[in-house]
Protein backbone atom coordinates (compact mmCIF):
# COMPACT_ATOMS: atom_id res chain seq x y z
CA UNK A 1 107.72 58.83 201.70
CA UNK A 2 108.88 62.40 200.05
CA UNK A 3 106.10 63.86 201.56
CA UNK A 4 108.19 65.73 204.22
CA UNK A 5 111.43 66.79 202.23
CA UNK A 6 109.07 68.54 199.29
CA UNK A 7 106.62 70.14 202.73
CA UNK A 8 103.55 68.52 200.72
CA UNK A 9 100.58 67.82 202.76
CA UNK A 10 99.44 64.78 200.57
CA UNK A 11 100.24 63.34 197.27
CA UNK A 12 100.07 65.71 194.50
CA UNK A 13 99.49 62.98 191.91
CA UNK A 14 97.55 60.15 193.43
CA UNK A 15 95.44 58.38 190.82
CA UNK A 16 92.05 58.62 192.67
CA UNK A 17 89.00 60.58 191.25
CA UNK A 18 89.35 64.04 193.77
CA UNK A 19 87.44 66.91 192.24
CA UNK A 20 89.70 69.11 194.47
CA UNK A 21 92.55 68.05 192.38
CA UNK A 22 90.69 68.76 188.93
CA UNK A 23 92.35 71.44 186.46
CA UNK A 24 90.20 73.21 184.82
CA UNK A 25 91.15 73.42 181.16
CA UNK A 26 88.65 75.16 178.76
CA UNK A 27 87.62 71.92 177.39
CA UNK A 28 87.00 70.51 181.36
CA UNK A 29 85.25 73.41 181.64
CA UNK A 30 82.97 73.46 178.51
CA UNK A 31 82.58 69.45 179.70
CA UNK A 32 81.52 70.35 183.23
CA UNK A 33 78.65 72.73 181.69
CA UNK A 34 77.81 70.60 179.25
CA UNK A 35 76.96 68.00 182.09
CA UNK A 36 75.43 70.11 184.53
CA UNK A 37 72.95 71.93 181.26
CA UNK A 38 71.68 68.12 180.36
CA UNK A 39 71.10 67.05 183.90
CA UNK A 40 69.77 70.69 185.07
CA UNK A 41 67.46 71.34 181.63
CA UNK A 42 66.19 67.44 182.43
CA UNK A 43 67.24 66.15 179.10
CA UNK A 44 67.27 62.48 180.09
CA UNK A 45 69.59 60.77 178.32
CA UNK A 46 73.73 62.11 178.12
CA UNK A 47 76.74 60.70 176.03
CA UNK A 48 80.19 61.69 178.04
CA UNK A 49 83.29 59.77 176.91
CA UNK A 50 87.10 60.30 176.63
CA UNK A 51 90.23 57.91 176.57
CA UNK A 52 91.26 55.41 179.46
CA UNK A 53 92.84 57.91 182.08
CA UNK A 54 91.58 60.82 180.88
CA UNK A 55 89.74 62.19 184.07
CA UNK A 56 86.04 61.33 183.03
CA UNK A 57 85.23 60.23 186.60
CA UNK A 58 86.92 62.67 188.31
CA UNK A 59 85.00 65.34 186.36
CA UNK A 60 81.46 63.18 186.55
CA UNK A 61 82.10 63.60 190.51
CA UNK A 62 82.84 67.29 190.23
CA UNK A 63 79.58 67.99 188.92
CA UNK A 64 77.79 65.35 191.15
CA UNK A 65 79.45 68.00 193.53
CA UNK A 66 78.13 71.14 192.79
CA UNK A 67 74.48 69.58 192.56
CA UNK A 68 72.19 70.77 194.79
CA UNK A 69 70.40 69.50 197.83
CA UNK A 70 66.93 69.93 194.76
CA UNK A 71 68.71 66.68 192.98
CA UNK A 72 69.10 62.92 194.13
CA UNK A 73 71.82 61.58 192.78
CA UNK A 74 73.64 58.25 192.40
CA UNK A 75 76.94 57.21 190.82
CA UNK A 76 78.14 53.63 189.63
CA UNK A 77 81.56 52.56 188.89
CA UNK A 78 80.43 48.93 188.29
CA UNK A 79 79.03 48.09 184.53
CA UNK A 80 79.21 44.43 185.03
CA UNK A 81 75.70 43.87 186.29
CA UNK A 82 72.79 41.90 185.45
CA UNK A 83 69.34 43.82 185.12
CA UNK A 84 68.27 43.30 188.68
CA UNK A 85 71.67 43.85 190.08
CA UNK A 86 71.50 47.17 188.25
CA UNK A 87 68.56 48.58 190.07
CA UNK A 88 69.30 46.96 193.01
CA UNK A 89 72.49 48.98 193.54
CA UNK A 90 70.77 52.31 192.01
CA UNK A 91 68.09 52.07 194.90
CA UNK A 92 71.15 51.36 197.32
CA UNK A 93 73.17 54.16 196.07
CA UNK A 94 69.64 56.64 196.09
CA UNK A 95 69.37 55.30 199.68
CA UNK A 96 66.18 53.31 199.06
CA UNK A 97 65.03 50.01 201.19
CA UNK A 98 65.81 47.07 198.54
CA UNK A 99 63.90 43.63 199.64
CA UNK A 100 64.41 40.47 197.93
CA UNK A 101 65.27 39.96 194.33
CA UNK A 102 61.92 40.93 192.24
CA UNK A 103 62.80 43.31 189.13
CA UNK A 104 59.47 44.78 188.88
CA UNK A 105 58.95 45.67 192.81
CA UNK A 106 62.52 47.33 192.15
CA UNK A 107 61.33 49.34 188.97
CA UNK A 108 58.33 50.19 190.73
CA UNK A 109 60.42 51.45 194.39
CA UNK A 110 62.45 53.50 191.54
CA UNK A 111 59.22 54.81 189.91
CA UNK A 112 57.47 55.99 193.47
CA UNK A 113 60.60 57.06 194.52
CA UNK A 114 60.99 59.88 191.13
CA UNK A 115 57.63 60.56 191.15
CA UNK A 116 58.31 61.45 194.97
CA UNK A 117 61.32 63.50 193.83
CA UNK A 118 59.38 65.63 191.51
CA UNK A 119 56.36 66.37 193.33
CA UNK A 120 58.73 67.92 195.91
CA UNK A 121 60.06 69.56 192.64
CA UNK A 122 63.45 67.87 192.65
CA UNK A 123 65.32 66.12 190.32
CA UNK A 124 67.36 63.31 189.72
CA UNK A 125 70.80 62.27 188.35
CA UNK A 126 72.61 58.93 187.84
CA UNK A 127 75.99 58.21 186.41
CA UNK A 128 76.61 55.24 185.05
CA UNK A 129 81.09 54.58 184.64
CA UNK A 130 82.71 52.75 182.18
CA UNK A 131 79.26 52.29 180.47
CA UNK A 132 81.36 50.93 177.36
CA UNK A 133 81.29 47.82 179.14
CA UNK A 134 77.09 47.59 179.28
CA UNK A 135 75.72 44.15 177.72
CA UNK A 136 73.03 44.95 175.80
CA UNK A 137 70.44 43.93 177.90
CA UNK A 138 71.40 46.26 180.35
CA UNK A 139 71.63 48.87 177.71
CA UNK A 140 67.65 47.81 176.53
CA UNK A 141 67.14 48.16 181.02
CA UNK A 142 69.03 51.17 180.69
CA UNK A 143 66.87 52.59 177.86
CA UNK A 144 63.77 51.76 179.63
CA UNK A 145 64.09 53.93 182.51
CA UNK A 146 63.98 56.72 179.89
CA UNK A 147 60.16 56.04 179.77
CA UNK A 148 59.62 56.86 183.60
CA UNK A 149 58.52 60.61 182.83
CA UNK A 150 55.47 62.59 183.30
CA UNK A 151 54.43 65.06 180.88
CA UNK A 152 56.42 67.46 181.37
CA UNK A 153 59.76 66.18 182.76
CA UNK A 154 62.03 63.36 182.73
CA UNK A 155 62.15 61.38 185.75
CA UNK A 156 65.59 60.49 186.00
CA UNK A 157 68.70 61.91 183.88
CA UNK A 158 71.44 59.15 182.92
CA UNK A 159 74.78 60.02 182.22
CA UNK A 160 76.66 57.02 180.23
CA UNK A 161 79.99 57.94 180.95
CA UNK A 162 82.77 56.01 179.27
CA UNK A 163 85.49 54.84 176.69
CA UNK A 164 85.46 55.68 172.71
CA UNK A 165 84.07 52.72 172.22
CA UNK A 166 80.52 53.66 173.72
CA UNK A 167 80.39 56.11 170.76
CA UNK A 168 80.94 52.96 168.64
CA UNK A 169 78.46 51.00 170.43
CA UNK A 170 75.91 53.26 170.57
CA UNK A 171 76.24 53.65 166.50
CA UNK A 172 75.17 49.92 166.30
CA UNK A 173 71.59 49.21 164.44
CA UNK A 174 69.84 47.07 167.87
CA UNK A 175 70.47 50.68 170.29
CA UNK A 176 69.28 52.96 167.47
CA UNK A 177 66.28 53.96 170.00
CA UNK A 178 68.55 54.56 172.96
CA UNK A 179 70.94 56.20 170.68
CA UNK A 180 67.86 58.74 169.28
CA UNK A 181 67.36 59.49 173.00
CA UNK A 182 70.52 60.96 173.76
CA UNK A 183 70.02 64.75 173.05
CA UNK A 184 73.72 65.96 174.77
CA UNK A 185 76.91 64.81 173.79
CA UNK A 186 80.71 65.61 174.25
CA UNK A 187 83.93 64.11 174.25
CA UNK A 188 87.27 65.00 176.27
CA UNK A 189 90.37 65.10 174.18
CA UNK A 190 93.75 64.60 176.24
CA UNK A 191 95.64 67.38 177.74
CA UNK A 192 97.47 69.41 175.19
CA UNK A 193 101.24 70.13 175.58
CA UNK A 194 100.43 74.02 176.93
CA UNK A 195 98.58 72.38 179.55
CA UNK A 196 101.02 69.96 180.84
CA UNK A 197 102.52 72.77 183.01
CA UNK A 198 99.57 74.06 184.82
CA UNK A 199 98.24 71.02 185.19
CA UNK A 200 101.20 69.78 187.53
CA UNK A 201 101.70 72.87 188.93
CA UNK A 202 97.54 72.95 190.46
CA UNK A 203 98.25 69.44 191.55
CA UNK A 204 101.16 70.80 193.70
CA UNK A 205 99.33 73.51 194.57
CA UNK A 206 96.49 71.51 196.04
CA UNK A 207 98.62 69.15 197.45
CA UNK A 208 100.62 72.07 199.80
CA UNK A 209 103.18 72.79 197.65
CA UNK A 210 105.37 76.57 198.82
CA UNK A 211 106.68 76.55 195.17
CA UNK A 212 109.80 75.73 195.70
CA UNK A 213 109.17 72.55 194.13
CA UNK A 214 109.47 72.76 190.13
CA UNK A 215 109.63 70.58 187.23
CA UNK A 216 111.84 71.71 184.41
CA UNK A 217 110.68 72.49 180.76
CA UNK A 218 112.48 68.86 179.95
CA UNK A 219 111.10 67.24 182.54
CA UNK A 220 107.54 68.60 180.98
CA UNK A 221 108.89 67.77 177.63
CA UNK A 222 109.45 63.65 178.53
CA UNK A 223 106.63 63.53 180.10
CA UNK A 224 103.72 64.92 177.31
CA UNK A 225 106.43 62.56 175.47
CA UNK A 226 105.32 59.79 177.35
CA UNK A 227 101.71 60.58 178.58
CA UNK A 228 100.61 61.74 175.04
CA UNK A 229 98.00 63.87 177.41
CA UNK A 230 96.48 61.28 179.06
CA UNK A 231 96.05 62.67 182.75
CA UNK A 232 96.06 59.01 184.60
CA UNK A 233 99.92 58.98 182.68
CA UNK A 234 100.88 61.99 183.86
CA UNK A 235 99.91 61.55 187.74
CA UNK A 236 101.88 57.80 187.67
CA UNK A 237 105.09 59.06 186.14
CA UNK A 238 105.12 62.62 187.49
CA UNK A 239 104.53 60.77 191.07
CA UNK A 240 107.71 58.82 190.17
CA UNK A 241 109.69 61.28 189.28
CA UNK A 242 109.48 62.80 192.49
CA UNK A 243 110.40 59.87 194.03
CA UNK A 244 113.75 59.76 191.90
CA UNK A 245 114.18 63.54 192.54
CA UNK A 246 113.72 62.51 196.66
CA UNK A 247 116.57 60.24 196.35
CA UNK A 248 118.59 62.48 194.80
CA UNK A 249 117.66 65.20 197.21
CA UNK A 250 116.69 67.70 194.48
CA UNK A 251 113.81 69.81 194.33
CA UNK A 252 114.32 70.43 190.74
CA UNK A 253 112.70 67.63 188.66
CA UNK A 254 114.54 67.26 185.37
CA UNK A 255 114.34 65.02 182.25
CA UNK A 256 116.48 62.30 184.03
CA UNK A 257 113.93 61.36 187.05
CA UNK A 258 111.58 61.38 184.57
CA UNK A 259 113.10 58.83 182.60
CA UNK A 260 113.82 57.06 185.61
CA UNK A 261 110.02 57.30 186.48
CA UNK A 262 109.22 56.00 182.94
CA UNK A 263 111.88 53.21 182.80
CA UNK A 264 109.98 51.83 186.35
CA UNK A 265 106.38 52.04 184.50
CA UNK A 266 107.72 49.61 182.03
CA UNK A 267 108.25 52.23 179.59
CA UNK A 268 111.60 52.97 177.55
CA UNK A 269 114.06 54.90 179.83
CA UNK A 270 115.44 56.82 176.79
């Protein structure tokens, strides 16, 4: 709707994971490299978690990105599986035939199809979102396709990618052996106050922005205020603020659309 009055080609702060719209912090970056070293140096098993909102997906599919064509990889969003439902979407998402509803025959398609993958030399990565919300059995499945190596080399590299309370979870006596196997960890910390700034202003830029567009230091100040660095926060009520700013016909984004944006998101508008 404000697309046209602020000459943006899409919206700046739409809450889906884009890599193009990723800012690149020091701690994204250190994150990214983190991620790309476990799955590139075949480690097998890597811890990534962060806050709700806090652009864990966005950066998981950022370095599923920059993969090459040398690694198979697979990504999925939905934890709330049972053990054959698991690896019956991995082989969908690998782009492997799945028939009927046997565990083993899929364990085994999975097995022939990374042994495949590194004969050729390849590798491969999977991502596994919101893995706080694994039942254990799927975290004993999950474990389990650890021990599809040769060697040499691990077969497969799993990223468990998800809330502060996988940390927890994975601290628990019964996943002590999945737990051991996890030799790369990190953690993303919210946005820091400095960041809030350059963070809105690559969004703009990405979206089209000429720069004529701006959001003043109180405007920045209500919204770390109300986002407390959480990047999901900033995109819903930096996306309403423009809105208010729209119908007032401003350009300049102040503490009061802001308000306005955070009085509409349920939040206290003062």
């Amino acid at each position: 709707m404000y697309l046209k009055y602020y000459n943006l080609s899409e919206f700046p702060f739409s809450i889906t994971p884009d890599p193009r719209f990723l800012y690149w912090t020091d701690q994204h970056r250190e994150a990214f490299d983190y991620l790309l070293y476990g799955i590139q140096s075949r480690k097998g098993f890597i811890a990534f978690t962060g806050e709700v909102g806090s652009g864990k997906t966005t950066l998981c599919r950022a370095v599923l990105s920059s993969l090459g064509e040398d690694v198979a990889t697979a990504l999925l969003l939905n934890p709330s599986l049972s053990e054959t439902q698991l690896l019956r979407s991995m082989l969908n998402d690998f782009g492997l035939p799945v028939q009927g509803r046997d565990r083993l025959a899929y364990i085994e398609t999975l097995n022939e199809f990374l042994l495949s993958k590194n004969r050729e030399g390849a590798n491969v990565a999977l991502v596994i979102d919101e893995a706080q919300n694994l039942s254990p059995q799927i975290m004993e499945q999950v474990r389990l396709l650890s021990n599809l190596e040769t060697d040499q080399h691990k077969l497969i590299q799993i990223v468990l990618c998800g809330q502060p309370e996988l940390d927890a979870r994975l601290n628990r006596s019964d996943l002590r052996q999945l737990r051991q196997r996890i030799t790369v960890r990190f953690r993303l910390d919210p946005l820091t106050r400095d960041d809030i700034s350059p963070y809105i202003q690559h969004r703009l830029h990405v979206a089209g922005s000429d720069g004529r567009l701006i959001f003043e230091e109180s405007a920045l100040r209500e919204i770390h205020k109300y986002a407390q660095g959480s990047p999901r926060l900033v995109n819903a009520v930096c996306d309403g603020a423009l809105m208010a700013g729209y119908v007032d016909r401003t350009r300049a984004i102040g503490a009061g659309h802001v308000k306005r944006a955070i009085k509409l998101l349920g939040g206290p508008s003062a």
